[in-house]
C-alpha atoms as a PDB file:
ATOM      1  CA  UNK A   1     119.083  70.414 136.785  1.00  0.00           C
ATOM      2  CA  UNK A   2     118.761  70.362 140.719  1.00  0.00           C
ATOM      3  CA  UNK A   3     116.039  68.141 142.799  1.00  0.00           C
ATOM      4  CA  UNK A   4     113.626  69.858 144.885  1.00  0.00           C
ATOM      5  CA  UNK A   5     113.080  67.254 148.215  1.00  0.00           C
ATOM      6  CA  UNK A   6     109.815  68.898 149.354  1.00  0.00           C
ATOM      7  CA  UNK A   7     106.623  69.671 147.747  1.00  0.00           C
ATOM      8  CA  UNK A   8     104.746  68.339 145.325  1.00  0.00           C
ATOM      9  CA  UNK A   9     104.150  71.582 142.868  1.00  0.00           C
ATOM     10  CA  UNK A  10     104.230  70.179 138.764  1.00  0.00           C
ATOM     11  CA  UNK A  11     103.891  73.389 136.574  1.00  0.00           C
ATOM     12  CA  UNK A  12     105.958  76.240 135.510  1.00  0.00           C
ATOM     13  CA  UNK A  13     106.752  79.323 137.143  1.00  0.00           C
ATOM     14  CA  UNK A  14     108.435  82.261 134.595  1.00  0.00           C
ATOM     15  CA  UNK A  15     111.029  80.693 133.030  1.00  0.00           C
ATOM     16  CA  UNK A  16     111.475  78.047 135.840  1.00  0.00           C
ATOM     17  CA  UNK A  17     109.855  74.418 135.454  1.00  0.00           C
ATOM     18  CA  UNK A  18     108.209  71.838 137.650  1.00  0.00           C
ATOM     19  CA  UNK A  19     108.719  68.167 136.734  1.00  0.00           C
ATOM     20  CA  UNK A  20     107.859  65.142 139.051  1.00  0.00           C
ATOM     21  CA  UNK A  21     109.478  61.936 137.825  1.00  0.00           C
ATOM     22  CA  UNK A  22     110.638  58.728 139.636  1.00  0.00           C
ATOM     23  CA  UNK A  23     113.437  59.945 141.070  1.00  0.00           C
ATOM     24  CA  UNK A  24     112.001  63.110 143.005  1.00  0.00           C
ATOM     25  CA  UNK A  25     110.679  66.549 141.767  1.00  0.00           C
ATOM     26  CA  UNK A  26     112.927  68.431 139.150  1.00  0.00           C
ATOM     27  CA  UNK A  27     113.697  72.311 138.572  1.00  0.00           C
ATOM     28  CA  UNK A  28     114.975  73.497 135.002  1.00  0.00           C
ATOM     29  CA  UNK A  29     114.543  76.336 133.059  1.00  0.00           C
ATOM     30  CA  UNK A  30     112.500  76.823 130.229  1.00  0.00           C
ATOM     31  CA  UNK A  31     114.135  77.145 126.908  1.00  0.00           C
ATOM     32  CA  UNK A  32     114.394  80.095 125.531  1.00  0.00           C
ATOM     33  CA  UNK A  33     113.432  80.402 121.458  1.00  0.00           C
ATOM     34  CA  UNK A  34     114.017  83.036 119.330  1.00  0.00           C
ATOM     35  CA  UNK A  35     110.780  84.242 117.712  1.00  0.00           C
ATOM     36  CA  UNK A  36     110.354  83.027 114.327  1.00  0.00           C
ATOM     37  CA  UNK A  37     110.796  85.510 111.422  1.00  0.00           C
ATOM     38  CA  UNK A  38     107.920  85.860 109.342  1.00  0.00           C
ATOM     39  CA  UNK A  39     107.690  87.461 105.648  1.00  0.00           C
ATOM     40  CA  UNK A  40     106.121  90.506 106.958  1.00  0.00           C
ATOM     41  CA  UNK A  41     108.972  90.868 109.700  1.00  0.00           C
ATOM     42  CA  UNK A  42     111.561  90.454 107.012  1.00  0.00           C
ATOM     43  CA  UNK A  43     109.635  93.156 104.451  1.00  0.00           C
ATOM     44  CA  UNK A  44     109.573  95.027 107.097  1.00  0.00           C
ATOM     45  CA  UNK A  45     113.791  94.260 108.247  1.00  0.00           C
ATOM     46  CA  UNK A  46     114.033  94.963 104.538  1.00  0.00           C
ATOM     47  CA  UNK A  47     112.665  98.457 103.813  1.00  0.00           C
ATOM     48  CA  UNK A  48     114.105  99.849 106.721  1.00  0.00           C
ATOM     49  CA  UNK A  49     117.467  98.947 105.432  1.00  0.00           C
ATOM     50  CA  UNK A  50     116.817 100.259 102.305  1.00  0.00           C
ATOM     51  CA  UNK A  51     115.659 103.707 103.904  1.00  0.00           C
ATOM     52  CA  UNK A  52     118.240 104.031 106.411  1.00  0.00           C
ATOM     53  CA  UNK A  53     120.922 103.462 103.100  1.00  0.00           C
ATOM     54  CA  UNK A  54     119.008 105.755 101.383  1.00  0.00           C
ATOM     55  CA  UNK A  55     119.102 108.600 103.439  1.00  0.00           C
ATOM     56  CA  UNK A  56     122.815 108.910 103.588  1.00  0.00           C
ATOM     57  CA  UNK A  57     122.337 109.983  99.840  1.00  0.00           C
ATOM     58  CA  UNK A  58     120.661 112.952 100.252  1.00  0.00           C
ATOM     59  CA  UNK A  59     121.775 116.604  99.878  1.00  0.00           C
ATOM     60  CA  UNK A  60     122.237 118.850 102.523  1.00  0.00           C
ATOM     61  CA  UNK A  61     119.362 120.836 101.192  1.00  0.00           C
ATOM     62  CA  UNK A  62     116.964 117.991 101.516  1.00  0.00           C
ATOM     63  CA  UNK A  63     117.995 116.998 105.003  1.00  0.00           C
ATOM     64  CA  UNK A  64     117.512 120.755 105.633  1.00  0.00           C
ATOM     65  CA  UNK A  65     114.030 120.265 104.367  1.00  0.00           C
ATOM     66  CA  UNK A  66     112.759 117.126 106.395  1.00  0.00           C
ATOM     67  CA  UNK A  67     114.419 118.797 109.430  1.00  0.00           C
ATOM     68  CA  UNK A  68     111.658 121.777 109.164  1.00  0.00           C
ATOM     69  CA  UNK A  69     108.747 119.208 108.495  1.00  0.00           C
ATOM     70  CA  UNK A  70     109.841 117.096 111.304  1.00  0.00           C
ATOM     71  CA  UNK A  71     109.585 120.124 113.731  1.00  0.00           C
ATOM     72  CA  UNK A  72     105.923 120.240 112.651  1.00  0.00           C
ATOM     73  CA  UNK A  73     105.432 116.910 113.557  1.00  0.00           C
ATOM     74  CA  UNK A  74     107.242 117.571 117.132  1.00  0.00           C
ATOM     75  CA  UNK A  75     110.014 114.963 115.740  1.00  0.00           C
ATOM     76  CA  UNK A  76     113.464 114.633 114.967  1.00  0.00           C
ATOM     77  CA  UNK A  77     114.301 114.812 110.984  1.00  0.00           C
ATOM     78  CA  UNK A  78     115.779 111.129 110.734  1.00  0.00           C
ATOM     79  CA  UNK A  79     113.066 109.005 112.824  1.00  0.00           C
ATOM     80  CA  UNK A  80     110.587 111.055 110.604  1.00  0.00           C
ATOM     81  CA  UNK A  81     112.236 110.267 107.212  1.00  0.00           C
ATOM     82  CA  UNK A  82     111.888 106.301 108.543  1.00  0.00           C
ATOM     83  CA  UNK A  83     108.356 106.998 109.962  1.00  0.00           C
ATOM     84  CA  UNK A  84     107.138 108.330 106.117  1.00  0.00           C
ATOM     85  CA  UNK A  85     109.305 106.156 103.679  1.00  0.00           C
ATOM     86  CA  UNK A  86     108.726 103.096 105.953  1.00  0.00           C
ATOM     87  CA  UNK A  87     105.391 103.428 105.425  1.00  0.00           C
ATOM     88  CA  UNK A  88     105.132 104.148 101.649  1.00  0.00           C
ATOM     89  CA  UNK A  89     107.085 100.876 101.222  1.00  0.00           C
ATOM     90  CA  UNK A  90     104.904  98.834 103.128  1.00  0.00           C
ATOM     91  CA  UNK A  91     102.113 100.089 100.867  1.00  0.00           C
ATOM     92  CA  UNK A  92     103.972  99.307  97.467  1.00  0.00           C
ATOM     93  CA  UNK A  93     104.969 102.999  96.603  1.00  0.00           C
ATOM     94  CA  UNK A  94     108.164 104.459  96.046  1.00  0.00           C
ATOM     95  CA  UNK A  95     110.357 106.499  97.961  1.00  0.00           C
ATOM     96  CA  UNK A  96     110.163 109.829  98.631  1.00  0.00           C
ATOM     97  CA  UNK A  97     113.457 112.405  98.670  1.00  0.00           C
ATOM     98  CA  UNK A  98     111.967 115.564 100.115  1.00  0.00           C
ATOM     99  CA  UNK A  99     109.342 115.534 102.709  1.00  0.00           C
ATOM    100  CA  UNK A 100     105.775 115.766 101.447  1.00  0.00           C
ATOM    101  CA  UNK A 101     102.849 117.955 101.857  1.00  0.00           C
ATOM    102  CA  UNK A 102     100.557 117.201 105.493  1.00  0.00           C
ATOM    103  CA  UNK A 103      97.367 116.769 104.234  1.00  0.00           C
ATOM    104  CA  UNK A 104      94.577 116.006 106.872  1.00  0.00           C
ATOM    105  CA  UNK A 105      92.558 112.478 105.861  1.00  0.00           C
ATOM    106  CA  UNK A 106      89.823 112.996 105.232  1.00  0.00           C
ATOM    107  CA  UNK A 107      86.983 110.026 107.177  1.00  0.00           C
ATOM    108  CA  UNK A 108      87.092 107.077 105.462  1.00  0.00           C
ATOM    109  CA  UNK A 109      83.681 106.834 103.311  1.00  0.00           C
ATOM    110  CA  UNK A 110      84.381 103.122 102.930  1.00  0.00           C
ATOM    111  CA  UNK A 111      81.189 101.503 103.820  1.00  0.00           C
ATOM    112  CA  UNK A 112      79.608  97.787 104.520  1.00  0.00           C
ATOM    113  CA  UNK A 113      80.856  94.633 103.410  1.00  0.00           C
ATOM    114  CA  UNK A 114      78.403  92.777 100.777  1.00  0.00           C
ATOM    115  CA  UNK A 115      78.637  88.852  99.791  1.00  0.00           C
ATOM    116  CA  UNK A 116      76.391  88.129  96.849  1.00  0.00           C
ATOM    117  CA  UNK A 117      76.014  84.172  96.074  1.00  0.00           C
ATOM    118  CA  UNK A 118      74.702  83.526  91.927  1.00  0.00           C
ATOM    119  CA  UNK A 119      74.411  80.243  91.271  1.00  0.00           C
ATOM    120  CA  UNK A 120      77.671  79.199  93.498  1.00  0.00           C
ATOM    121  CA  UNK A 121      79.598  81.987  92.121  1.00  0.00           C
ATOM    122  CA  UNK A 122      80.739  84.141  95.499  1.00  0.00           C
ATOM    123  CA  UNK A 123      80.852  88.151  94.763  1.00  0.00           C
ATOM    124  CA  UNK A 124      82.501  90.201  97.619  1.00  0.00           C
ATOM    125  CA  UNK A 125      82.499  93.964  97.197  1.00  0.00           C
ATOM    126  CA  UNK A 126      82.364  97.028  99.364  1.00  0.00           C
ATOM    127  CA  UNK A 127      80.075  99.248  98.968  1.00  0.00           C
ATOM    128  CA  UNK A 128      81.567 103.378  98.191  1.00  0.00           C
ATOM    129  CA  UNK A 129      79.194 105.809  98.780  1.00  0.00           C
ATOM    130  CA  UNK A 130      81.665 108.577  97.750  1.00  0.00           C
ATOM    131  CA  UNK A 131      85.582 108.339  96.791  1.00  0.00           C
ATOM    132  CA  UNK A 132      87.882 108.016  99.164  1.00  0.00           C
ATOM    133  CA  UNK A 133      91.663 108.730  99.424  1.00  0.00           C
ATOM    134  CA  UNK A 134      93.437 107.505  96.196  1.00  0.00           C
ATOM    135  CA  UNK A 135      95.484 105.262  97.638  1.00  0.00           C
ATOM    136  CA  UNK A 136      93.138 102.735  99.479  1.00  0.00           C
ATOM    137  CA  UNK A 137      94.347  99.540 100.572  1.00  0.00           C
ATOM    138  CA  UNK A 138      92.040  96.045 101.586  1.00  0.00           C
ATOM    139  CA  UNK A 139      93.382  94.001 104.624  1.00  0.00           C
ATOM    140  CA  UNK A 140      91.495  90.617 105.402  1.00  0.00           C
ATOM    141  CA  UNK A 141      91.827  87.190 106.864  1.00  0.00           C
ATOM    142  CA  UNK A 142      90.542  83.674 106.134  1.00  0.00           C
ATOM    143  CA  UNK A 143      87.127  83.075 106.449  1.00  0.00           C
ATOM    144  CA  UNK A 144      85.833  81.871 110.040  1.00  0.00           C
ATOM    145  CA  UNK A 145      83.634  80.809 112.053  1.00  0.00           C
ATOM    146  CA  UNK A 146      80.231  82.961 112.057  1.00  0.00           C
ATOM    147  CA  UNK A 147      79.996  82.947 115.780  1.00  0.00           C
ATOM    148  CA  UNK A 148      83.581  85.202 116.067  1.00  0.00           C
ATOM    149  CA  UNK A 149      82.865  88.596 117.003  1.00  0.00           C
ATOM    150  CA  UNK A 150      86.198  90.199 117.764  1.00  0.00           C
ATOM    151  CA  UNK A 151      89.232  88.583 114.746  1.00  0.00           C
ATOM    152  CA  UNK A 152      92.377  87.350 116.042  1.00  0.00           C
ATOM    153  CA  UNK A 153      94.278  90.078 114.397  1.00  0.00           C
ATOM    154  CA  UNK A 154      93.743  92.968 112.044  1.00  0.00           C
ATOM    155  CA  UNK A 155      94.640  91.286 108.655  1.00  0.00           C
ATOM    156  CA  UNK A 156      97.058  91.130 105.691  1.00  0.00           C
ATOM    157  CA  UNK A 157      97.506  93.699 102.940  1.00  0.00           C
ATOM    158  CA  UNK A 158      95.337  92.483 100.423  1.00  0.00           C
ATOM    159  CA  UNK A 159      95.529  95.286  97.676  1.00  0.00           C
ATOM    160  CA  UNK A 160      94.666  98.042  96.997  1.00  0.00           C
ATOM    161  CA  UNK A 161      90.825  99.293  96.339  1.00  0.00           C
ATOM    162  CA  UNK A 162      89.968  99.724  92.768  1.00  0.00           C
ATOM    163  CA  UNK A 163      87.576 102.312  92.008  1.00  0.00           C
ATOM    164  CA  UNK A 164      83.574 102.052  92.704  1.00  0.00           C
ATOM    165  CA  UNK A 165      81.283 101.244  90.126  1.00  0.00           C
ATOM    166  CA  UNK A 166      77.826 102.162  90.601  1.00  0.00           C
ATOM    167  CA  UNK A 167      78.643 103.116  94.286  1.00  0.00           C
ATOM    168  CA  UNK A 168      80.441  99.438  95.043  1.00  0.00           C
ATOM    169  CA  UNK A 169      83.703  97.845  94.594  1.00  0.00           C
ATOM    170  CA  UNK A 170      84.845  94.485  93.520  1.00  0.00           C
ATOM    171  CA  UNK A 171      86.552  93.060  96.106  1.00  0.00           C
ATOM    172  CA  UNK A 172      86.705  89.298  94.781  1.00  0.00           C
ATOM    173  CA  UNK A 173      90.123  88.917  93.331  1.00  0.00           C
ATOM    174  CA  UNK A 174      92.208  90.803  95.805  1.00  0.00           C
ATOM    175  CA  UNK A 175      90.622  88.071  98.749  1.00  0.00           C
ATOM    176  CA  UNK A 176      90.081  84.926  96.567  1.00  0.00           C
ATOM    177  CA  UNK A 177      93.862  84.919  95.289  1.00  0.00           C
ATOM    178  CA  UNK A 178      94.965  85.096  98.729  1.00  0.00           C
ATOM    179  CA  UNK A 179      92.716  83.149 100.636  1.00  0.00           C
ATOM    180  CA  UNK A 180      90.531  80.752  97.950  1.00  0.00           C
ATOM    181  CA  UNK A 181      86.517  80.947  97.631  1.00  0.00           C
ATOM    182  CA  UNK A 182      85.120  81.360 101.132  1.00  0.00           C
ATOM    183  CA  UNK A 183      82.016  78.596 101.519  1.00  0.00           C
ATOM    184  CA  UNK A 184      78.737  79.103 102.636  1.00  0.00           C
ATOM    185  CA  UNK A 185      78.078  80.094 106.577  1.00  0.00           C
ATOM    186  CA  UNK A 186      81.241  81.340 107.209  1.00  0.00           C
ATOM    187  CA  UNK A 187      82.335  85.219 108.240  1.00  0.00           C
ATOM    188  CA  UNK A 188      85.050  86.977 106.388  1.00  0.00           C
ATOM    189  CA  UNK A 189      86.366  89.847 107.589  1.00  0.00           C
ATOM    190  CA  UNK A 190      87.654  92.781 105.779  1.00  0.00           C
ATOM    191  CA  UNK A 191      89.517  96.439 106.877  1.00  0.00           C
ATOM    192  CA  UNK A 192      90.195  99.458 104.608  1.00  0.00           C
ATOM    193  CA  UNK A 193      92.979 102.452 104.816  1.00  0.00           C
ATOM    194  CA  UNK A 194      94.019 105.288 103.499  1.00  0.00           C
ATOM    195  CA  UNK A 195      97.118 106.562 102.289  1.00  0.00           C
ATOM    196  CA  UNK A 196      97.856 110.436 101.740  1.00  0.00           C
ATOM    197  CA  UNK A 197     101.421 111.098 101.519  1.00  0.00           C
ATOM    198  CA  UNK A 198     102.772 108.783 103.878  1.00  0.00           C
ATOM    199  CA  UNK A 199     100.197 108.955 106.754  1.00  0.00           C
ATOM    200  CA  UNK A 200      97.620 106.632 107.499  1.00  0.00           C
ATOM    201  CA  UNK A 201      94.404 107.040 108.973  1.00  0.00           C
ATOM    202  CA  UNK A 202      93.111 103.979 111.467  1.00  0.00           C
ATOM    203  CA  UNK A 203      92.075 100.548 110.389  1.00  0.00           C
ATOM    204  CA  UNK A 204      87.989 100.586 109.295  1.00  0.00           C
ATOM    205  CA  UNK A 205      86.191  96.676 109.842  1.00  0.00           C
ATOM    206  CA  UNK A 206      83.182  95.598 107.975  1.00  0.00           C
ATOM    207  CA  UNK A 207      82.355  91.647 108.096  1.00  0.00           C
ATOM    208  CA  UNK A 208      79.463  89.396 106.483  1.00  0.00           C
ATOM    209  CA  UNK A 209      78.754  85.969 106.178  1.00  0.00           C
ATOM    210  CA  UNK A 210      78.818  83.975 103.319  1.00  0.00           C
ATOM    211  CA  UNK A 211      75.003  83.697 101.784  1.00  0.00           C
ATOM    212  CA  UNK A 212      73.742  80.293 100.618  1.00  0.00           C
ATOM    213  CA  UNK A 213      72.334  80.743  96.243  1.00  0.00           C
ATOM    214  CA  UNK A 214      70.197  83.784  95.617  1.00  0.00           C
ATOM    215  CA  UNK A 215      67.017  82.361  95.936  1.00  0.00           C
ATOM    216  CA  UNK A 216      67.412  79.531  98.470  1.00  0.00           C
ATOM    217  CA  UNK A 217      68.235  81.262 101.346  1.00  0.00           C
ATOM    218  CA  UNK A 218      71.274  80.809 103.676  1.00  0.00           C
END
């Protein structure tokens, strides 16, 4: 550490830090930290090992193969191969050894989020005006605060979207199991996405607050 004889600045600067103690003011650097690994990260460290092994296994003719549908894409043949299989993984499916079909996704007909309160019991289910892709997936986060407009992030695979019933889907498993029963007055928020042969289409919110009993108002 080296003293600083003039000024009085306390703070921090970049990496640089400004201490005032007895003995004058003090410069020193900021530690650096690694950033901590999370279970996601390491999933994610995971299946891209796994992919990268597993595409030293293929035949010629399927390297062939993803080389044409990478061209398509305006990409080269081995960041594609990670882009798709990467993905599948992350989703719970398996891997793919030749490149598959480019279908366009079709909108997302995933529609509002619906909390039903009987007797204490907390329902949460989306409603499904029509079927969508048939690999949908639920993302959501712990309940919070009604007054939060804009979430802190975009969620956590959750599961994926069983089939509607009646136009709706039962939603109350996949978020209980992860995050408990939400209580009454706060927000939960919930995204959907679909899956068609290793694309995704974009993140869709939907968010409602917890009712008070049917019956009794909120």
């Amino acid at each position: 550490m080296a003293k600083i004889r003039k000024g009085k600045y306390s703070g921090k600067i970049g990496n640089t830090v400004f201490v005032n103690d007895p003995h004058g003011q003090v410069l020193r650097s900021r530690p650096s930290r690694r950033p901590r690994s999370t279970n996601a990260k390491l999933r994610a460290l995971a299946n891209r090992i796994l992919v990268a092994r597993t595409w030293r296994t293929l035949m010629e003719q399927q390297r062939a193969a993803w080389a044409v549908a990478a061209r398509k894409e305006k990409m080269k043949p081995y960041p594609f191969w990670l882009k798709i299989n990467c993905t599948l993984l992350a989703y719970g499916q398996p891997l793919v050894m030749d490149p598959p079909k480019r279908e366009k996704i079709k909108p997302n007909p995933v529609g509002k989020l619906e909390m039903l309160n009987q007797g204490g019991a907390i329902t949460l289910r989306l409603g499904v005006p029509e079927a969508p892709a048939k690999l949908t997936f639920v993302f959501g986060l712990p309940w919070c605060s009604p007054g939060i407009s804009v979430p802190r992030s975009h969620g956590v695979l959750l599961g994926r979207l069983d089939d509607a019933v009646e136009g709706w889907s039962d939603i109350t498993k996949l978020y209980q199991e992860r995050f408990g029963v939400p209580p009454v007055g706060e927000k939960v928020f919930i995204w959907t996405r679909q899956l068609v042969n290793g694309r995704t289409d974009a993140l869709k919110q939907t968010s409602a607050i917890v009712p008070g009993p049917e019956g009794q108002g909120t």
